[in-house]
Protein backbone atom coordinates (compact mmCIF):
# COMPACT_ATOMS: atom_id res chain seq x y z
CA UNK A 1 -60.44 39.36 -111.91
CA UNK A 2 -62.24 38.16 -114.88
CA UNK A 3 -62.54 34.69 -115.69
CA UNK A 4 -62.18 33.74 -120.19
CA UNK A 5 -63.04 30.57 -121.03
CA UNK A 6 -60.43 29.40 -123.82
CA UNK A 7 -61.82 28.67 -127.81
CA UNK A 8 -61.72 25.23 -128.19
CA UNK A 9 -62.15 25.49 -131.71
CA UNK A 10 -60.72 26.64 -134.71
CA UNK A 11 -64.10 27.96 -135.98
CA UNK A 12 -64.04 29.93 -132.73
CA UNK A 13 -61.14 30.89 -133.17
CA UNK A 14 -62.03 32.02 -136.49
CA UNK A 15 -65.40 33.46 -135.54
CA UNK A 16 -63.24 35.66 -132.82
CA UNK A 17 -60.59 36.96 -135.42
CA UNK A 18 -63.62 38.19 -137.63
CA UNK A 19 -65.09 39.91 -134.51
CA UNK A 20 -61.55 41.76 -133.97
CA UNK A 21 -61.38 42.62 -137.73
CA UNK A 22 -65.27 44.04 -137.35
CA UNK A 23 -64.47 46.02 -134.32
CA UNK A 24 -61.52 47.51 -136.44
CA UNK A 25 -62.77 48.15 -139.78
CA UNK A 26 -62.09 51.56 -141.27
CA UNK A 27 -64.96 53.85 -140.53
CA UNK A 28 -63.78 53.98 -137.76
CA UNK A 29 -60.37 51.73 -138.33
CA UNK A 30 -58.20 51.17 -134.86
CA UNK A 31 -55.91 49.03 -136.98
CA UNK A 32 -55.41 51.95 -139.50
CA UNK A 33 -52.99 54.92 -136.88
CA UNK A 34 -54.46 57.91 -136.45
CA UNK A 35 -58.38 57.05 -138.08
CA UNK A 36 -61.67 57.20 -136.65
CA UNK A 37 -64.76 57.53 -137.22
CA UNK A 38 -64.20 61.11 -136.87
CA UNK A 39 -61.16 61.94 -137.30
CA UNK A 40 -57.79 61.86 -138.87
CA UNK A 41 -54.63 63.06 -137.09
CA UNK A 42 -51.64 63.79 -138.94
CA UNK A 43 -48.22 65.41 -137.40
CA UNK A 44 -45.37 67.59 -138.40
CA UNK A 45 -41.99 68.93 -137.15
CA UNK A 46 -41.56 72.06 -137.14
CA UNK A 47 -39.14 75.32 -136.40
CA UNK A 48 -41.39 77.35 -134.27
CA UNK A 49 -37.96 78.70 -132.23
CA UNK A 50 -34.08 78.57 -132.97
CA UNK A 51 -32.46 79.85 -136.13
CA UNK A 52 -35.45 79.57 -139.01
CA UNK A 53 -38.27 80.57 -136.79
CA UNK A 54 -38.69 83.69 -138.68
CA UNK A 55 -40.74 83.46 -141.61
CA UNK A 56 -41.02 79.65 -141.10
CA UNK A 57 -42.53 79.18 -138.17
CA UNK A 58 -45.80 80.93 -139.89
CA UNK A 59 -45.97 77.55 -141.98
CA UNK A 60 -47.78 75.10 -139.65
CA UNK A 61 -49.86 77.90 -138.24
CA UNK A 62 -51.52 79.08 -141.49
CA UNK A 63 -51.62 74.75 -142.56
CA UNK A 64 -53.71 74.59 -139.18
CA UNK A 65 -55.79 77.58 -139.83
CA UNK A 66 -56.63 75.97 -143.12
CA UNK A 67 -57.63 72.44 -141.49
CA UNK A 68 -60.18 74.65 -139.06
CA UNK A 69 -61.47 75.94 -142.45
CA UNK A 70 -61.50 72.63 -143.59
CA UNK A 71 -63.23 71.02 -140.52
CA UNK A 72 -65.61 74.18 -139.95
CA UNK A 73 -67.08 72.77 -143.47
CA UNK A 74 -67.44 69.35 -142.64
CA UNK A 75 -64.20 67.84 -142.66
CA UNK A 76 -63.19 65.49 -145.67
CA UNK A 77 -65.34 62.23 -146.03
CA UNK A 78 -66.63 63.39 -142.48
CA UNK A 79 -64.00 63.70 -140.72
CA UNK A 80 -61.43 66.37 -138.87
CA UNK A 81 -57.99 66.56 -139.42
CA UNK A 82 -56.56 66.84 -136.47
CA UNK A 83 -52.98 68.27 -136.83
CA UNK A 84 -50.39 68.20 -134.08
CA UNK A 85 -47.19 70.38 -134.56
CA UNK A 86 -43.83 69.39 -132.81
CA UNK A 87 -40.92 72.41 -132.14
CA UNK A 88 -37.83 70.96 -133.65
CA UNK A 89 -35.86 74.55 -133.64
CA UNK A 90 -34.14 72.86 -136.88
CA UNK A 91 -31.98 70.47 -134.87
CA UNK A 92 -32.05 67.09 -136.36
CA UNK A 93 -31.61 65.77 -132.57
CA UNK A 94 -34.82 67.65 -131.73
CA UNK A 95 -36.46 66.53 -135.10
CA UNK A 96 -35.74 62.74 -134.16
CA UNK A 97 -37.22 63.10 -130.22
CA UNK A 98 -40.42 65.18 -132.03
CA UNK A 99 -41.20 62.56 -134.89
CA UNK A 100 -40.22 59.46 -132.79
CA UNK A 101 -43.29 60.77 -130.05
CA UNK A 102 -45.85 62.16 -133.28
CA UNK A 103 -45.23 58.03 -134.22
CA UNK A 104 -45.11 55.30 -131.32
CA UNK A 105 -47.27 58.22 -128.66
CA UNK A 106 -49.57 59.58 -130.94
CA UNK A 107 -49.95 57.16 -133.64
CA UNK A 108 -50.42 59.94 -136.34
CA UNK A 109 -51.62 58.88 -139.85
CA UNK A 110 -49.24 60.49 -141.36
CA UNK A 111 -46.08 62.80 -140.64
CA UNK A 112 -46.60 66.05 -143.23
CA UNK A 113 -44.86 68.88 -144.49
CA UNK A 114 -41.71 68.49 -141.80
CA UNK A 115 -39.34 71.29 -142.77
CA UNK A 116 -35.55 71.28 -143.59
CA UNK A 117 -32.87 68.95 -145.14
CA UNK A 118 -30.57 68.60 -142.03
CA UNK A 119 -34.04 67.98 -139.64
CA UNK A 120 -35.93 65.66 -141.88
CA UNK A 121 -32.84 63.84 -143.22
CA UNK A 122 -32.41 62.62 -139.75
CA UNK A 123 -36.00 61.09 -139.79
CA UNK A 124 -36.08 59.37 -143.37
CA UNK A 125 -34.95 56.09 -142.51
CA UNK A 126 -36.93 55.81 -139.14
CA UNK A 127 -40.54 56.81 -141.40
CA UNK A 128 -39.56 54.46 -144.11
CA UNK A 129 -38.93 51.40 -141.70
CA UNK A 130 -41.90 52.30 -139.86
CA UNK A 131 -44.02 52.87 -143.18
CA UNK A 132 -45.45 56.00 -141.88
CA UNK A 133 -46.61 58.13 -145.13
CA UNK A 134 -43.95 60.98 -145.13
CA UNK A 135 -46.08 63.56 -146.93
CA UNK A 136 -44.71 66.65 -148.86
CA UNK A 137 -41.75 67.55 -147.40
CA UNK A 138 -40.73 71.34 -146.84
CA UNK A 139 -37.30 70.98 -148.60
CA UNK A 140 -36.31 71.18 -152.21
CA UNK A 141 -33.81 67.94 -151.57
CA UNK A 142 -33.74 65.98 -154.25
CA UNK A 143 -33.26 63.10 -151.20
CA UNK A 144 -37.27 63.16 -150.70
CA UNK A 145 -37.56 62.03 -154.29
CA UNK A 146 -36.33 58.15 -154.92
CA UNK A 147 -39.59 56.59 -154.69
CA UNK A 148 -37.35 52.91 -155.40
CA UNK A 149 -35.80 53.48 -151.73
CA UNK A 150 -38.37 55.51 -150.20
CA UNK A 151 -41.56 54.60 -150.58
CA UNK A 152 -43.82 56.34 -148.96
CA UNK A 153 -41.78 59.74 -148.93
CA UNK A 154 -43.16 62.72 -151.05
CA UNK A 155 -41.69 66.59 -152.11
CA UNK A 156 -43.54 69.44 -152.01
CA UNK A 157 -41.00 72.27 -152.98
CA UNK A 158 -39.85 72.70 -156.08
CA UNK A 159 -36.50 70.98 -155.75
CA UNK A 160 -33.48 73.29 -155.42
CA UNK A 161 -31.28 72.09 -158.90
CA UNK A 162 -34.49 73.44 -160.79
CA UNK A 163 -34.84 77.10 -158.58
CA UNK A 164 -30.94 77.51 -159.24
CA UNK A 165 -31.21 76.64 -162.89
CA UNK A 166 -34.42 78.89 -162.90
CA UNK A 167 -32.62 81.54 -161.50
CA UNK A 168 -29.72 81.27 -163.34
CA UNK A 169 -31.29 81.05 -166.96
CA UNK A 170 -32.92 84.55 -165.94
CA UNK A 171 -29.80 86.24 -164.85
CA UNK A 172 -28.18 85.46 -168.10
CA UNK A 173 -31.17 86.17 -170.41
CA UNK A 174 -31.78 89.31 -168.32
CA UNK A 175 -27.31 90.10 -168.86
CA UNK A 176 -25.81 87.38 -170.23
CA UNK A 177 -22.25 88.75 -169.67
CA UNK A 178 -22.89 88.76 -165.68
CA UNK A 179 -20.15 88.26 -163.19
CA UNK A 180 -22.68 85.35 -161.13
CA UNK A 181 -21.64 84.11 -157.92
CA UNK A 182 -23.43 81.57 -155.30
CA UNK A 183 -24.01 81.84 -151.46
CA UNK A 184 -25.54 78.65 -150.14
CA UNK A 185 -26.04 77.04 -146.87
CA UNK A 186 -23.52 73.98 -146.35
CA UNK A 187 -25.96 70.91 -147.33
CA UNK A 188 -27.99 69.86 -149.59
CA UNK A 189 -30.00 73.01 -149.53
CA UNK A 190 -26.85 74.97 -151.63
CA UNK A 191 -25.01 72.29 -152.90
CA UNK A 192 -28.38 71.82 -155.01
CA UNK A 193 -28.65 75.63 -155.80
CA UNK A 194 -25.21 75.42 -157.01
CA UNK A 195 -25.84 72.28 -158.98
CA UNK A 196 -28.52 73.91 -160.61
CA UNK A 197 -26.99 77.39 -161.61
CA UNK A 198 -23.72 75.25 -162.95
CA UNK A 199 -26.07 73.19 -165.14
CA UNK A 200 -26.71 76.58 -166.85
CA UNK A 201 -23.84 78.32 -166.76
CA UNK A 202 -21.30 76.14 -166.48
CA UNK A 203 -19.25 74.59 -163.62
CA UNK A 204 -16.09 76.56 -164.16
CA UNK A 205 -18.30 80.09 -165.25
CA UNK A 206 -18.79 81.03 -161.48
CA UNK A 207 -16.65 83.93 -159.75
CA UNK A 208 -16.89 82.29 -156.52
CA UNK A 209 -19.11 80.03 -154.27
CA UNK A 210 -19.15 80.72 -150.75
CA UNK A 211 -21.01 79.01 -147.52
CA UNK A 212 -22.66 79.16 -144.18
CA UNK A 213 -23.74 77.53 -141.56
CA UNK A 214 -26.96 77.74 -139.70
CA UNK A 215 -24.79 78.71 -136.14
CA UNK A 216 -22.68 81.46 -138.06
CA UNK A 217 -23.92 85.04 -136.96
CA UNK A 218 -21.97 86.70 -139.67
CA UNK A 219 -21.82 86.41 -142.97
CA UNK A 220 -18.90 89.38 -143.66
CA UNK A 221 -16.23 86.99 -144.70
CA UNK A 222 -18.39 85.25 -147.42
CA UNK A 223 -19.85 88.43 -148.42
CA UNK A 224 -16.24 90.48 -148.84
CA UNK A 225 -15.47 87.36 -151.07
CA UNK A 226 -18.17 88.05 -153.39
CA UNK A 227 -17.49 91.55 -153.24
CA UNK A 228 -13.67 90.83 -154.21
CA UNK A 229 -14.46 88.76 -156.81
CA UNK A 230 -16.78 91.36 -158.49
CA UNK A 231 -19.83 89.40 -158.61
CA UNK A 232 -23.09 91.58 -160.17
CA UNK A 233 -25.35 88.78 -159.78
CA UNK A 234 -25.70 86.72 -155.97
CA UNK A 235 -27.84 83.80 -156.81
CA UNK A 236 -28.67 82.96 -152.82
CA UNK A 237 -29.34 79.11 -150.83
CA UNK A 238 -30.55 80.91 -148.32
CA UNK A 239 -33.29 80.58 -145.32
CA UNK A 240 -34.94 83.61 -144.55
CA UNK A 241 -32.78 84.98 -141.81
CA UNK A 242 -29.35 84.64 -143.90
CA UNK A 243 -30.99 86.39 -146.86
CA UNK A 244 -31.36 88.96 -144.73
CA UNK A 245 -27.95 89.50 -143.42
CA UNK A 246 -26.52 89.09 -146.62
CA UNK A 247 -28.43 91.77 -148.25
CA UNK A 248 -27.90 94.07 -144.92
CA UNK A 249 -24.24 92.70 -144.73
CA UNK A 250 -23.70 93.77 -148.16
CA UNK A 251 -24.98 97.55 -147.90
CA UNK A 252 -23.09 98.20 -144.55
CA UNK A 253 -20.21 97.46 -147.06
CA UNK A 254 -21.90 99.98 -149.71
CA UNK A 255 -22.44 96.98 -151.73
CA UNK A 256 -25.56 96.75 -154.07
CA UNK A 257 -25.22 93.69 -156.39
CA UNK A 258 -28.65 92.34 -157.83
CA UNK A 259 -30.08 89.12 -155.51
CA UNK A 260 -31.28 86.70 -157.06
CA UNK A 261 -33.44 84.19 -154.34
CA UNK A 262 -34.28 80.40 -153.77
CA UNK A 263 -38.37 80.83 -153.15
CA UNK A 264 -37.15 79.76 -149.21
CA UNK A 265 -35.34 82.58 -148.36
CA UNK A 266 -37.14 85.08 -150.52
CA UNK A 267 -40.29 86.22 -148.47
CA UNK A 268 -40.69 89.50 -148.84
CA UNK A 269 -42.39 90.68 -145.94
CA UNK A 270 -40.11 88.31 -143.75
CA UNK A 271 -37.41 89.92 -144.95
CA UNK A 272 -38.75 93.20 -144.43
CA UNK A 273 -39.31 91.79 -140.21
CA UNK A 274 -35.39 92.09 -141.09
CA UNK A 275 -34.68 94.71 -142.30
CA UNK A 276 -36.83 97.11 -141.63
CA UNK A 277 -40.27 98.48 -143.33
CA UNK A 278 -38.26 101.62 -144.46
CA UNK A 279 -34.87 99.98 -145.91
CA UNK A 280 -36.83 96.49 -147.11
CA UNK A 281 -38.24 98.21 -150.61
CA UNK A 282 -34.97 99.99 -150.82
CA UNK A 283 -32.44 97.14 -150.41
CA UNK A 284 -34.84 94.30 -151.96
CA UNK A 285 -35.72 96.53 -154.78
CA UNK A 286 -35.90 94.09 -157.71
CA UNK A 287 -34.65 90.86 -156.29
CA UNK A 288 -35.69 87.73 -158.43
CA UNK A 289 -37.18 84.96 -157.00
CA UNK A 290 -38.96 81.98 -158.12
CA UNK A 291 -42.19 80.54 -156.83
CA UNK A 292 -45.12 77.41 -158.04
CA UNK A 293 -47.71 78.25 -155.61
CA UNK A 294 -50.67 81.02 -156.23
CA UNK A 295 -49.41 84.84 -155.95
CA UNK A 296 -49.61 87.16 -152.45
CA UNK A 297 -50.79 90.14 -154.97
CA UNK A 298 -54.22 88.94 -155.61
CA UNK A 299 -56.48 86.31 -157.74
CA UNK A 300 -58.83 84.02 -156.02
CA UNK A 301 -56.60 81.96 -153.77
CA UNK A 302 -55.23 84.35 -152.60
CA UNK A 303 -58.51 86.22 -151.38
CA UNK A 304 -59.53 82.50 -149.91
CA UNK A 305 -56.59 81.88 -147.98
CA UNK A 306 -56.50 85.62 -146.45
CA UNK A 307 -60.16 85.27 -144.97
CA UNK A 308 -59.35 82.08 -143.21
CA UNK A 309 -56.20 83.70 -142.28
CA UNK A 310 -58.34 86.27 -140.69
CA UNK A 311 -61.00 84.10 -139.22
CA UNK A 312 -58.80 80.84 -138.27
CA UNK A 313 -55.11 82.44 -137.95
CA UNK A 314 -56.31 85.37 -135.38
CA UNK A 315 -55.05 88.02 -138.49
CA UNK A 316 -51.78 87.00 -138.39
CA UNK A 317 -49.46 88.53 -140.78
CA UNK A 318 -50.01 87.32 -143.93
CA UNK A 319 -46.85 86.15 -146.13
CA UNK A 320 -46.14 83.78 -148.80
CA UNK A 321 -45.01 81.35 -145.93
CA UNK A 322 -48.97 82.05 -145.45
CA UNK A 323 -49.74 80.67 -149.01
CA UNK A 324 -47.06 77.98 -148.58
CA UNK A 325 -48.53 76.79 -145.71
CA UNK A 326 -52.44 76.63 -146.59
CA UNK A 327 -51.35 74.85 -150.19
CA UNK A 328 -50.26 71.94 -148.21
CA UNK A 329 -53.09 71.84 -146.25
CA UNK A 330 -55.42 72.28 -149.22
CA UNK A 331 -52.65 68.84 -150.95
CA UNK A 332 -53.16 66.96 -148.38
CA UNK A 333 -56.94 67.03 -147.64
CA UNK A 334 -57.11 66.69 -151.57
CA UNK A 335 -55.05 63.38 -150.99
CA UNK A 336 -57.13 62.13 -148.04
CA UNK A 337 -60.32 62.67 -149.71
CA UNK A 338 -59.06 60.62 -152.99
CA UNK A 339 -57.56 58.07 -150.41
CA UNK A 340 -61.46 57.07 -149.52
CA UNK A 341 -64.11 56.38 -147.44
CA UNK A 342 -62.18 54.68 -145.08
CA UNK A 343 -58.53 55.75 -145.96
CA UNK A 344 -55.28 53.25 -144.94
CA UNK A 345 -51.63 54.12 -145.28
CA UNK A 346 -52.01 52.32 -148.52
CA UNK A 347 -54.33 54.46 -150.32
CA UNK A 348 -53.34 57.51 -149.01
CA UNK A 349 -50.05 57.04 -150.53
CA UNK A 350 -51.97 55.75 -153.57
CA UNK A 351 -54.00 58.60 -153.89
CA UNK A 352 -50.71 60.70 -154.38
CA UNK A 353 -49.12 58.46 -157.23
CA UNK A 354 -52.46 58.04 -158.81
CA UNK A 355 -51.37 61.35 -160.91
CA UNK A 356 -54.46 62.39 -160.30
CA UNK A 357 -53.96 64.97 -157.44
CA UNK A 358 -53.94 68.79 -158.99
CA UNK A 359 -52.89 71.12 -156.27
CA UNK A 360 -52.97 74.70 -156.43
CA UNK A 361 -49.84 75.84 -158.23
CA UNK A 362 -49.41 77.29 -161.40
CA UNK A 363 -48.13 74.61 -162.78
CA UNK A 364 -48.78 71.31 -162.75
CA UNK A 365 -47.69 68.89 -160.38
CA UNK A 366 -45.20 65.55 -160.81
CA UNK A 367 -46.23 63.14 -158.64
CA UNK A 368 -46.76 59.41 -159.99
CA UNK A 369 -45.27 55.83 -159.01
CA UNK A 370 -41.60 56.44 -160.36
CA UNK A 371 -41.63 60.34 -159.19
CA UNK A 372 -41.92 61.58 -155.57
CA UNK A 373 -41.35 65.33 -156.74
CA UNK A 374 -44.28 67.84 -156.83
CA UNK A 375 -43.51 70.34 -158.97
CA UNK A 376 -40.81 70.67 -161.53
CA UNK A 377 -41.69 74.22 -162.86
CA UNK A 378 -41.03 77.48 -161.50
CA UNK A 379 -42.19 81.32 -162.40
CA UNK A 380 -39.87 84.11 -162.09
CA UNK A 381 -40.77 86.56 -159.29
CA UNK A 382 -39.83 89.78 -158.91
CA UNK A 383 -39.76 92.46 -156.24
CA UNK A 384 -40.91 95.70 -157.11
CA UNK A 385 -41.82 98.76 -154.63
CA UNK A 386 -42.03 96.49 -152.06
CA UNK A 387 -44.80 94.14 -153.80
CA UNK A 388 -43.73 90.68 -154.66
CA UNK A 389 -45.34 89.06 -157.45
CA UNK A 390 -45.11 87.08 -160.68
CA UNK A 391 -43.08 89.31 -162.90
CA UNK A 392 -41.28 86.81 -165.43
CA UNK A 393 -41.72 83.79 -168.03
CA UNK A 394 -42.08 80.19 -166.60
CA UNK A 395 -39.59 77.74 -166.83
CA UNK A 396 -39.36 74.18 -166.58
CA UNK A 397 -36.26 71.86 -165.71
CA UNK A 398 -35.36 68.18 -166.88
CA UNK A 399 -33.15 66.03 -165.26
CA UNK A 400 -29.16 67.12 -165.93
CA UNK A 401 -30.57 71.32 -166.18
CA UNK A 402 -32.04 71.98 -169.49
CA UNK A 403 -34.14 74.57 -169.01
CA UNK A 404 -37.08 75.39 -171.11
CA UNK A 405 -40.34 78.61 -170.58
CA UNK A 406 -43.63 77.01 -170.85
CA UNK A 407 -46.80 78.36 -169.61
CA UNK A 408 -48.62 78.79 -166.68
CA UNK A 409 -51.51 76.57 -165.87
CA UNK A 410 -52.92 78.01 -162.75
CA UNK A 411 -55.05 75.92 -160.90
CA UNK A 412 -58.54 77.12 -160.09
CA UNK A 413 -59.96 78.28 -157.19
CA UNK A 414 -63.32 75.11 -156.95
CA UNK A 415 -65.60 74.17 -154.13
CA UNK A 416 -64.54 76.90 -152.04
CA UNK A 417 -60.96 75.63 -151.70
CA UNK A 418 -62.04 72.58 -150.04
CA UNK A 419 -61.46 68.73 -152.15
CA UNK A 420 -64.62 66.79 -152.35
């Protein structure tokens, strides 16, 4: 057993603090979680089994994919990302046990892009008092934006009041004497879809709102309501899976109303996993949906993010949860590399209020000091013979609704997708 002789001084003492500090320094920073010299590690919780697997679980694969590209290049300020990815199955018990072991186990930098209201709800307090950076959350919740009570806890979606008022303010434009009816899930997830088409069309203008849970396995009750109460337009809260049986629901009852889609249930080709490759462009034919991030059908990010797909994502199917999941990846290594040299907590979190952070939407992005949400803008989408793409003006959405078409501002493609 080793033998210390004790400081007898308080310039010793002194002299050994400043040695600590100097073994700890960033570059390298053991004081700083999850930063090395060589790397930075980062976590997430996500749905890779259990109810929104489909379509979702895609997400962390093509962010990791991206970080490989990422790190293949050089890393950001010389360093890997290391990215570890916890199953939740979208239980919030799950979510807790996951995000509690990402913390106090692996010490990660920072917890990003952890997916769904009900999961990451159930985390928010615990990353706040623990003043982990709780990047871009994958969840329109308006929750993830109060940057007086939550500090360090960012959006990434477009949140879901502006995709229903988005969708809404098409549907009437497009028919403005439309019989428009909600189906939402039973959180925040349609309560905000419903908030949002009400801000456009009124609250007492809606033939019906129905709901689900994330158990149900059938959605024939809610859907025979819409059907009796002659709805033409279904403006849909929906994840993936539900989209999908209410669509398929619907034409077992030989009902073919137009769908209109939150961007997180409206991915084409996960639908089409659904439904089928032969039915999909039938029964999807022309469903609206709203997006912010760069288009499946082509341009320059799109040609990026399907090579590292191919090289870094073993060809995986490629999907707008593809897209959704690279942009990110591609936010947050543009926030590490504006968080330093030798990034902390502090200036990583910095780095996203600075305002200065662009993205790769097609509009531009929120974030500053007294707002936590990323993008308040959305494009109308539309499905057409089984391709998905921008089809439709732009709209933005203030607090309390008002909507308002603007332009897009596409970001471009610089540096061969990788911040500097």
């Amino acid at each position: 057993m080793r033998n210390f002789r004790p400081l007898r001084s308080a310039a010793a003492l002194a002299a050994a603090a400043l040695a600590v500090t100097a073994c700890s320094t960033p570059g390298g920073d053991e004081s700083v979680p999850g930063v090395t010299d060589d790397t930075v590690t980062i976590g997430t919780h996500q749905p890779l089994t259990g109810p929104a697997a489909a379509g979702y679980s895609a997400i962390s694969a093509a962010t990791a994919a991206y970080f490989e590209y990422v790190n293949a290049k050089g890393g950001i300020n010389g360093r890997d990302i290391e990215y570890l990815v916890k199953d939740d199955a979208y239980d919030p018990a799950a979510t807790q046990t996951a995000v509690r072991e990402l913390v106090t186990e692996d010490e990660v930098f920072a917890i990003v892009n952890g997916l769904g209201t009900p999961t990451h709800t159930s985390v928010l307090d615990y990353l706040d008092q623990q003043g982990v950076p709780d990047l871009f959350v994958s969840s329109g919740s308006l929750t993830w934006n109060q940057p007086r009570v939550y500090e360090n806890t960012f959006a990434f979606n477009a949140d879901y009041v502006t995709e229903g008022a988005a969708l809404a303010q098409y549907a009437t434009e497009q028919d403005p004497d439309a019989v428009i009816c909600v189906l939402g899930q039973d959180d925040d997830y349609g309560a905000g879809i419903t908030e949002g088409v009400e801000a456009v069309v009124g609250s007492n203008e809606l033939a019906e709102v129905q709901e689900y849970s994330v158990s149900s396995e059938d959605l024939t009750a809610q859907i025979g309501a819409m059907m009796s109460a002659g709805c033409e337009v279904n403006v849909l809260g929906t994840i993936n899976g539900f989209t999908a049986m209410a669509v398929g629901t619907a034409a077992q009852m030989e009902w073919f109303p137009k769908w209109f889609v939150s961007s997180s249930g409206a991915d084409y080709p996960t639908l089409a996993g659904y439904l089928g490759e032969d039915l999909a462009p039938v029964l999807l034919q022309g469903m609206v949906s709203v997006n912010y991030l760069p288009s499946s059908a082509g341009g320059e990010w799109d040609a990026l993010f399907r090579q590292i797909n191919d090289e870094y994502n073993d060809g995986a199917p490629y999907t707008g949860n593809t897209i959704f999941g690279m942009s990110v990846g591609h936010l947050f290594a543009e926030a590490l590399a504006a968080a330093g040299d030798d990034p902390t907590r502090e200036s990583l979190v910095a780095a996203v209020e600075s305002g200065d952070l662009v993205g790769n939407g097609i509009v531009p992005l929120s974030y500053s000091a007294d707002d936590h949400a990323a993008y308040r803008a959305v494009g109308v989408t539309v499905v057409n013979e089984g391709v998905q793409d921008y089809a439709g003006p732009v709209y933005e959405v203030a607090a309390g609704g008002q909507v308002t078409a603007i332009e897009a501002s596409p970001v471009p493609l610089e540096n061969e997708g990788i911040p500097g």
